[in-house]
PDB file of N, CA and C in Angstrom:
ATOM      1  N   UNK A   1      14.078  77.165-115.809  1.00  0.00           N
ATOM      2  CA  UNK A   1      13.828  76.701-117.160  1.00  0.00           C
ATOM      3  C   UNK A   1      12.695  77.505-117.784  1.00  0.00           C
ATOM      4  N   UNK A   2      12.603  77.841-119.117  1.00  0.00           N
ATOM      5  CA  UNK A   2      11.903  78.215-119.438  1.00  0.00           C
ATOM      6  C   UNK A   2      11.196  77.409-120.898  1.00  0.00           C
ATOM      7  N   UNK A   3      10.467  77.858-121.611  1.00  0.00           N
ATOM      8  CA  UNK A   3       9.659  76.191-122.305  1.00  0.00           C
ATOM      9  C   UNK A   3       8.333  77.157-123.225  1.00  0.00           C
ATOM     10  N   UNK A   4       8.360  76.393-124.404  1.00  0.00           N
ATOM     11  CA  UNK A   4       7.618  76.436-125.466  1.00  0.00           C
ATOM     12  C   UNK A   4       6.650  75.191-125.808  1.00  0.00           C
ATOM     13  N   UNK A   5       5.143  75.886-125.581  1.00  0.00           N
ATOM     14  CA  UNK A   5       4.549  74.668-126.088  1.00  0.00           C
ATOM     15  C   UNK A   5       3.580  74.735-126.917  1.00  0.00           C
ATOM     16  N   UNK A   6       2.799  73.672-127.695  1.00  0.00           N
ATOM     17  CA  UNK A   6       1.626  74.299-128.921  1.00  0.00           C
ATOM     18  C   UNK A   6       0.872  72.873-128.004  1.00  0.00           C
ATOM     19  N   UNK A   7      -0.691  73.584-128.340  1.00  0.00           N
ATOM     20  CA  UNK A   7      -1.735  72.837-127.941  1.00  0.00           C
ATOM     21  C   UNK A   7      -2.514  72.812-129.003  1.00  0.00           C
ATOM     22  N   UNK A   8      -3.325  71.278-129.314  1.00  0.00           N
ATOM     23  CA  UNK A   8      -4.444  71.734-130.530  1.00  0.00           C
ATOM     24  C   UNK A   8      -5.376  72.195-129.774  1.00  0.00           C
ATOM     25  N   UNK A   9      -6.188  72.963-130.440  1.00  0.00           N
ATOM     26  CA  UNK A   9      -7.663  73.231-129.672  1.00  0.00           C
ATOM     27  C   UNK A   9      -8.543  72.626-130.588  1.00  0.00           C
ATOM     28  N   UNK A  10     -10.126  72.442-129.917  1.00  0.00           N
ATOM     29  CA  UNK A  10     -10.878  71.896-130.096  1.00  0.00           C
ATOM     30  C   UNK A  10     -11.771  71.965-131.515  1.00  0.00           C
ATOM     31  N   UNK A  11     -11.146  73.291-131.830  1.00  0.00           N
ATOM     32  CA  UNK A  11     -11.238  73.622-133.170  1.00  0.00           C
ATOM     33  C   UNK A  11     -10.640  73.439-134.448  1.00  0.00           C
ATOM     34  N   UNK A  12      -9.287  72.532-133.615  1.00  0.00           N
ATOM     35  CA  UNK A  12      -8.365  72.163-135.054  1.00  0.00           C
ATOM     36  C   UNK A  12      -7.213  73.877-135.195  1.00  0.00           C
ATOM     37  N   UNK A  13      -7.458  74.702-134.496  1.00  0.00           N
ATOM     38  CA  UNK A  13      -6.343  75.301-134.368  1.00  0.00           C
ATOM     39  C   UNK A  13      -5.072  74.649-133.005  1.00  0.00           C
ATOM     40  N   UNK A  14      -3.899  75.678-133.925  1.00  0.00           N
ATOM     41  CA  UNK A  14      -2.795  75.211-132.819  1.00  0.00           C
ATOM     42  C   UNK A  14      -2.514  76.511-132.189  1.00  0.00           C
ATOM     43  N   UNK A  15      -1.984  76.733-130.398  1.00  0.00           N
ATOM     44  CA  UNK A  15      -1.942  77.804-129.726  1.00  0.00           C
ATOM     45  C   UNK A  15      -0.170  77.239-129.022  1.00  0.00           C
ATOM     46  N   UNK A  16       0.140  78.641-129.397  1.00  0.00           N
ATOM     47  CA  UNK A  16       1.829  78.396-129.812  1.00  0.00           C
ATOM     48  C   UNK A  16       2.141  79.310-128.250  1.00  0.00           C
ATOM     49  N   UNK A  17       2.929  78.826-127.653  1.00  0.00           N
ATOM     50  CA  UNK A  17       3.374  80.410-125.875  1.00  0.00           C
ATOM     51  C   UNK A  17       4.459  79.885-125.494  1.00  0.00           C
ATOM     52  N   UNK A  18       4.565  80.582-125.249  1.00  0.00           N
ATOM     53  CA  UNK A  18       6.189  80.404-124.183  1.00  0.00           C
ATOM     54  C   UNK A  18       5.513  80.431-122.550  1.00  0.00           C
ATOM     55  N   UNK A  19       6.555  79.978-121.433  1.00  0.00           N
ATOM     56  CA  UNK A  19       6.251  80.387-120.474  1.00  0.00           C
ATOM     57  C   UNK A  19       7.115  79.470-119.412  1.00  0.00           C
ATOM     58  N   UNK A  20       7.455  80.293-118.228  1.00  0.00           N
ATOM     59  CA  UNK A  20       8.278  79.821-117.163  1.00  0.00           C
ATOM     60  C   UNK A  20       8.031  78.897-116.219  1.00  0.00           C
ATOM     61  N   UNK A  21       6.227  78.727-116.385  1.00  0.00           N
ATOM     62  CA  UNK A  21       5.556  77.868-114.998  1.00  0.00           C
ATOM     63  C   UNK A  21       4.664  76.933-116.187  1.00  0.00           C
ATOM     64  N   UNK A  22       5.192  75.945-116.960  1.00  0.00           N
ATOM     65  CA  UNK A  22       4.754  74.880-118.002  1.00  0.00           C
ATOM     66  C   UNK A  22       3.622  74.455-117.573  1.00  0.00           C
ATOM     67  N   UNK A  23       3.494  73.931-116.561  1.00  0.00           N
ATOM     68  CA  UNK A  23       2.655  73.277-115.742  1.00  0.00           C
ATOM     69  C   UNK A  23       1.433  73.897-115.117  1.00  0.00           C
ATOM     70  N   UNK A  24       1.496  74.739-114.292  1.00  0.00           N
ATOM     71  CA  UNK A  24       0.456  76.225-114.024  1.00  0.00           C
ATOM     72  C   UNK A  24      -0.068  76.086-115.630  1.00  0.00           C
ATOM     73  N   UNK A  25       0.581  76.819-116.395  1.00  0.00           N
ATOM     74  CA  UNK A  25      -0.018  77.454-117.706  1.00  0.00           C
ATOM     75  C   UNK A  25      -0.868  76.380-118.430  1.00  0.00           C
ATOM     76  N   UNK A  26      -0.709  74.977-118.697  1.00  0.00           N
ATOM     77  CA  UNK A  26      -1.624  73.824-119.354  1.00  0.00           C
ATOM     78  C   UNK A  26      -2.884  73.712-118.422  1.00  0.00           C
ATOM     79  N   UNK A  27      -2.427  73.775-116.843  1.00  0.00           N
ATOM     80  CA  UNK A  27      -3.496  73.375-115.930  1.00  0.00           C
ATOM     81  C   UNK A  27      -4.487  74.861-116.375  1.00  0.00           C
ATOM     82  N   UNK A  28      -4.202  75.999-116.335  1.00  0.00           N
ATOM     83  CA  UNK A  28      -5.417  76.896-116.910  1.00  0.00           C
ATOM     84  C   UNK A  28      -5.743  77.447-118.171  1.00  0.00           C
ATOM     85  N   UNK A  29      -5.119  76.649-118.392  1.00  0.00           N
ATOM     86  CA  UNK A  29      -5.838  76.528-120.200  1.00  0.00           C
ATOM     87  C   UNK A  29      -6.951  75.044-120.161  1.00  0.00           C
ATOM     88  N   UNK A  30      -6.251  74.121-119.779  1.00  0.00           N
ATOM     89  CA  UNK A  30      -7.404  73.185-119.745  1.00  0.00           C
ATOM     90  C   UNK A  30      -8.925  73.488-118.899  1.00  0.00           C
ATOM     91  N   UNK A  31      -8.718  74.069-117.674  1.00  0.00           N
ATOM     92  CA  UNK A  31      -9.378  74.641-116.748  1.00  0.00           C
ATOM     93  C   UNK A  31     -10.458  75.568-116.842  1.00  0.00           C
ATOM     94  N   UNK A  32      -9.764  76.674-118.374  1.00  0.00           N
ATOM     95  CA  UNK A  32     -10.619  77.203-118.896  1.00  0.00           C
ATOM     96  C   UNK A  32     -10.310  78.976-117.883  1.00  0.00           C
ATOM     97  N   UNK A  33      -9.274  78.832-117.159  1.00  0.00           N
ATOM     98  CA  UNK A  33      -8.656  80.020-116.401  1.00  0.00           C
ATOM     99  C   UNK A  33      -8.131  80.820-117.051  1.00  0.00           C
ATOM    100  N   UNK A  34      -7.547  81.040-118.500  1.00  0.00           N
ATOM    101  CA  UNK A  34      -7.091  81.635-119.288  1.00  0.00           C
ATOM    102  C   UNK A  34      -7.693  82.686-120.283  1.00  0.00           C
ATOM    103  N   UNK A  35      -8.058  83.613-120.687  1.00  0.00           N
ATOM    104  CA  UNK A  35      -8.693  84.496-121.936  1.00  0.00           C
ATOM    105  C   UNK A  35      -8.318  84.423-123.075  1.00  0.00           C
ATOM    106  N   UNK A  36      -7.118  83.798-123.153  1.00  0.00           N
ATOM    107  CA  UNK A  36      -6.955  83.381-124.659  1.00  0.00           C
ATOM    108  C   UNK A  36      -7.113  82.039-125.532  1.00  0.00           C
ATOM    109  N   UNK A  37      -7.346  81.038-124.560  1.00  0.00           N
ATOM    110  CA  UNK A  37      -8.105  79.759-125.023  1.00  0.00           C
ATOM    111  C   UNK A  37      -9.126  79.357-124.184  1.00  0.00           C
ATOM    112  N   UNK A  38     -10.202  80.640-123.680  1.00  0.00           N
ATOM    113  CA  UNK A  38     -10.973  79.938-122.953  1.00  0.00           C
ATOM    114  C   UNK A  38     -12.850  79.864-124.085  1.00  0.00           C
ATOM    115  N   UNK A  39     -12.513  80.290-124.883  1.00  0.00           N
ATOM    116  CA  UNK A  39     -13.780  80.390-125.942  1.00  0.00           C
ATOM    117  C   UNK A  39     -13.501  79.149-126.915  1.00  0.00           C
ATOM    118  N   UNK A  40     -12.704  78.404-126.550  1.00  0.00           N
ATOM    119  CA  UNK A  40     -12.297  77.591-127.858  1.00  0.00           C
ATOM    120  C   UNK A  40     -11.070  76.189-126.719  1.00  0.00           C
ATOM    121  N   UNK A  41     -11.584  75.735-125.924  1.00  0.00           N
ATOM    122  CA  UNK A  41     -10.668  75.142-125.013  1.00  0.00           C
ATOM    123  C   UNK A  41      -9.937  73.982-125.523  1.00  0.00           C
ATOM    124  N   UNK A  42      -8.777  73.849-125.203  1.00  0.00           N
ATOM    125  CA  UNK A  42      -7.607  73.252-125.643  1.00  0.00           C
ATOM    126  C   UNK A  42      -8.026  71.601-125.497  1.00  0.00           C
ATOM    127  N   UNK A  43      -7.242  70.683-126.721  1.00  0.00           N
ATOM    128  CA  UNK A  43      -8.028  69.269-126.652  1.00  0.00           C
ATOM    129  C   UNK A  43      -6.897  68.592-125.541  1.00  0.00           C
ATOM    130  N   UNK A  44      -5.499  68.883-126.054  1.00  0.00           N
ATOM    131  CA  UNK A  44      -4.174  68.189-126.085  1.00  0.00           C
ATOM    132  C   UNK A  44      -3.044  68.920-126.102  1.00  0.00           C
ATOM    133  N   UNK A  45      -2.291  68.854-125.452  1.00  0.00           N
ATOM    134  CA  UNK A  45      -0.234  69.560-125.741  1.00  0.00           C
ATOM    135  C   UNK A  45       0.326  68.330-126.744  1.00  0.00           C
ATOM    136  N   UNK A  46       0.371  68.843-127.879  1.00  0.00           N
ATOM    137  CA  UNK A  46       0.985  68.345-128.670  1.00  0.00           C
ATOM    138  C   UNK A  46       2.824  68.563-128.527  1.00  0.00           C
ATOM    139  N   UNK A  47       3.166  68.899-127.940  1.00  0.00           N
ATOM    140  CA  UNK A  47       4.768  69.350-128.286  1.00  0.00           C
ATOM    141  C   UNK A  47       4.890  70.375-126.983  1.00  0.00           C
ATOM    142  N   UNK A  48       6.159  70.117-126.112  1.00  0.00           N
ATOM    143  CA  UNK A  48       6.738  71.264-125.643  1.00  0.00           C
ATOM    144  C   UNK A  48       8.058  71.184-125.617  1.00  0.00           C
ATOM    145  N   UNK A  49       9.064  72.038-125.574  1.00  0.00           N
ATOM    146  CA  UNK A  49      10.306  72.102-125.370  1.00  0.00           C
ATOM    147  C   UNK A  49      10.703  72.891-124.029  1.00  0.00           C
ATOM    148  N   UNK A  50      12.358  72.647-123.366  1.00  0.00           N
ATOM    149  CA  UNK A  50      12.626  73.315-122.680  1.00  0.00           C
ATOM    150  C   UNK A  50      14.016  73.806-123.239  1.00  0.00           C
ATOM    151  N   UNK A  51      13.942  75.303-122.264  1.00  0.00           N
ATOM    152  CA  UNK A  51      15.529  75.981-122.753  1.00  0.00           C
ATOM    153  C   UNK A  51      15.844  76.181-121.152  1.00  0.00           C
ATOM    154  N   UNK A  52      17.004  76.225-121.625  1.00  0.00           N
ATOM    155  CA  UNK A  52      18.138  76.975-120.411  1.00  0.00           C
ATOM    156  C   UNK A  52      17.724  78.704-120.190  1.00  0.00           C
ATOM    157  N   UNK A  53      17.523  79.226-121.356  1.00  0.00           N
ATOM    158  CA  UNK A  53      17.196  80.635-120.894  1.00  0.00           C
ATOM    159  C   UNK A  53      15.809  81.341-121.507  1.00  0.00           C
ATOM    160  N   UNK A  54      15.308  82.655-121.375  1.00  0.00           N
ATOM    161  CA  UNK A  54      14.192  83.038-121.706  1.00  0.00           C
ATOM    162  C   UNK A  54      14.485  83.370-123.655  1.00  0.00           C
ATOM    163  N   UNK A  55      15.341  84.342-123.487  1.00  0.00           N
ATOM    164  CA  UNK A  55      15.834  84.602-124.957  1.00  0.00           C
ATOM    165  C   UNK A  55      15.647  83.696-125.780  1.00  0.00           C
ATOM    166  N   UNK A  56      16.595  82.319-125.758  1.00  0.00           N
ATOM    167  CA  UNK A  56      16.283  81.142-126.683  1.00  0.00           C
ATOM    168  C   UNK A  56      14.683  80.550-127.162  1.00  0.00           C
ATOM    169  N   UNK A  57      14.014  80.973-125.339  1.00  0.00           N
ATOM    170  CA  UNK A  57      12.413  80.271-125.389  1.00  0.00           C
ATOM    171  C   UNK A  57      12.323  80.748-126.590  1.00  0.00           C
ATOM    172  N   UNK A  58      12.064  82.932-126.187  1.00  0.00           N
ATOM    173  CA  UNK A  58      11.386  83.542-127.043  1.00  0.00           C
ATOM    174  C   UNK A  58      11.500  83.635-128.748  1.00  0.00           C
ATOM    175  N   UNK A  59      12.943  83.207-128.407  1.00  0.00           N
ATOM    176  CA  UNK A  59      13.488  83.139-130.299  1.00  0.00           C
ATOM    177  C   UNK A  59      12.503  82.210-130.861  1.00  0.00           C
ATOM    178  N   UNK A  60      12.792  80.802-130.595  1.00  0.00           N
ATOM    179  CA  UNK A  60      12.136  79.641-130.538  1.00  0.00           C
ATOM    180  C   UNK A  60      10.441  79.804-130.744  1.00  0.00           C
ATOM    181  N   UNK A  61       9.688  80.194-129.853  1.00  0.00           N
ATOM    182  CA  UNK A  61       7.991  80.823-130.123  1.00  0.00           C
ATOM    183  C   UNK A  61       7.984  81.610-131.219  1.00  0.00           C
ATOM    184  N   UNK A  62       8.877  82.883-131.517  1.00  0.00           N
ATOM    185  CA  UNK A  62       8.544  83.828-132.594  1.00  0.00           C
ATOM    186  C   UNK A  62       9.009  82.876-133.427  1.00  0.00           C
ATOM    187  N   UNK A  63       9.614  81.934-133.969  1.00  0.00           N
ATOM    188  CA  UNK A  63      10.093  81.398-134.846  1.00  0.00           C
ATOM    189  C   UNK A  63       8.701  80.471-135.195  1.00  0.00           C
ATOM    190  N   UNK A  64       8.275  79.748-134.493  1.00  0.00           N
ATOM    191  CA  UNK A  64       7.654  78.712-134.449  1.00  0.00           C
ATOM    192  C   UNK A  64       5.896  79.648-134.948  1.00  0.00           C
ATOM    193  N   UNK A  65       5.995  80.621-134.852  1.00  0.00           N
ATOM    194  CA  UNK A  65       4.802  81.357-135.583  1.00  0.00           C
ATOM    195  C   UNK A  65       5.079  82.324-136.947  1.00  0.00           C
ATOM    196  N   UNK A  66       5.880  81.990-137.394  1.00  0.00           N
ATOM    197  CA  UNK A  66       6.501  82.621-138.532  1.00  0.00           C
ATOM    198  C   UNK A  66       5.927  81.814-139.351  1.00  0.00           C
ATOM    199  N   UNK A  67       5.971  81.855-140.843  1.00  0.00           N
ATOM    200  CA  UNK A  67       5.759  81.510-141.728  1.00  0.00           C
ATOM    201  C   UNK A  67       6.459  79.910-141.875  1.00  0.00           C
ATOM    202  N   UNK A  68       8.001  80.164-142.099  1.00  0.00           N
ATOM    203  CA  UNK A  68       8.883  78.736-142.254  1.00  0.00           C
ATOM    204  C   UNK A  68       8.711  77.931-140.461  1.00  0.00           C
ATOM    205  N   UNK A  69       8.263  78.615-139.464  1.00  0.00           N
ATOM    206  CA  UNK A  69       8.241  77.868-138.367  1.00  0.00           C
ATOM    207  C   UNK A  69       6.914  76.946-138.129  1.00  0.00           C
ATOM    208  N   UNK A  70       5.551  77.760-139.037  1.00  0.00           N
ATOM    209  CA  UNK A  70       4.562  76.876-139.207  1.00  0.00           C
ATOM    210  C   UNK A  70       4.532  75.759-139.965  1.00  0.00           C
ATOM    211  N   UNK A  71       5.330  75.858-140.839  1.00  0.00           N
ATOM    212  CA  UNK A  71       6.086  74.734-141.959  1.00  0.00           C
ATOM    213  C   UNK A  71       6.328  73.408-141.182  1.00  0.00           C
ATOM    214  N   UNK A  72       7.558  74.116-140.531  1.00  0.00           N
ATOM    215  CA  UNK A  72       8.236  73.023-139.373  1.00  0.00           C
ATOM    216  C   UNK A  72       7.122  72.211-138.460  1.00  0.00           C
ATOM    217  N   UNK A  73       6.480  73.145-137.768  1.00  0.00           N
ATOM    218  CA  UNK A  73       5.654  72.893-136.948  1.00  0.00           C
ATOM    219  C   UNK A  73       4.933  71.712-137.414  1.00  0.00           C
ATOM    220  N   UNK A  74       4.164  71.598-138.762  1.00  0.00           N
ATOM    221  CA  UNK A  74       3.336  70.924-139.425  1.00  0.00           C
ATOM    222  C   UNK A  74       4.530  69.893-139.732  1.00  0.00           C
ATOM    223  N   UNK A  75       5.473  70.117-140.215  1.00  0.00           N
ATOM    224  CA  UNK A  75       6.197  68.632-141.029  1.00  0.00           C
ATOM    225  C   UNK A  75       6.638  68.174-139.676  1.00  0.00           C
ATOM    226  N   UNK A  76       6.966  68.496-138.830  1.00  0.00           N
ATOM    227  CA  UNK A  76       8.447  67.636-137.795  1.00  0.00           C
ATOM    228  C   UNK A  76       7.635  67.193-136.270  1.00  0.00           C
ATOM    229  N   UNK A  77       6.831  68.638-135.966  1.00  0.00           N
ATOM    230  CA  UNK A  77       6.608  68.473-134.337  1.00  0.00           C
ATOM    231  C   UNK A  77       5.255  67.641-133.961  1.00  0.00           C
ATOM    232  N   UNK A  78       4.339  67.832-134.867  1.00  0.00           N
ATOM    233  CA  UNK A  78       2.832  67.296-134.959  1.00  0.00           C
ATOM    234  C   UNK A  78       2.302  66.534-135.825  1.00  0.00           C
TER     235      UNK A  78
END
């Protein structure tokens, strides 16, 4: 399985990833094991999804940071 998730951070931003090991990846972001949310550490997983394949994940993430996917993001998922 592969899986899309957004976290708020502590700053009131949202951090949008894909990734194959869901679980690993929240545990070092919360942990503070990560370089891309470790200056600004994550409050909460607001939202994740799972797919059957990587392609769909990745469609799904680039979508979800697009312009109309931040839209979505804000009206539907959070």
């Amino acid at each position: 399985m592969h899986y899309v998730y957004i976290l708020r951070l502590r700053n009131g931003d949202y951090y949008v990833r894909g990734t194959s090991k869901l679980r690993n990846r929240i545990e070092g972001h919360l942990k503070g094991n990560t370089n891309t949310t470790t200056r600004v550490k994550p409050v909460e997983v607001v939202f994740y999804a799972a797919f059957k394949t990587k392609v769909r994940a990745l469609s799904f993430e680039k979508y979800l940071k697009s312009s109309s996917g931040f839209a979505f993001r804000n009206k539907r998922l959070i």
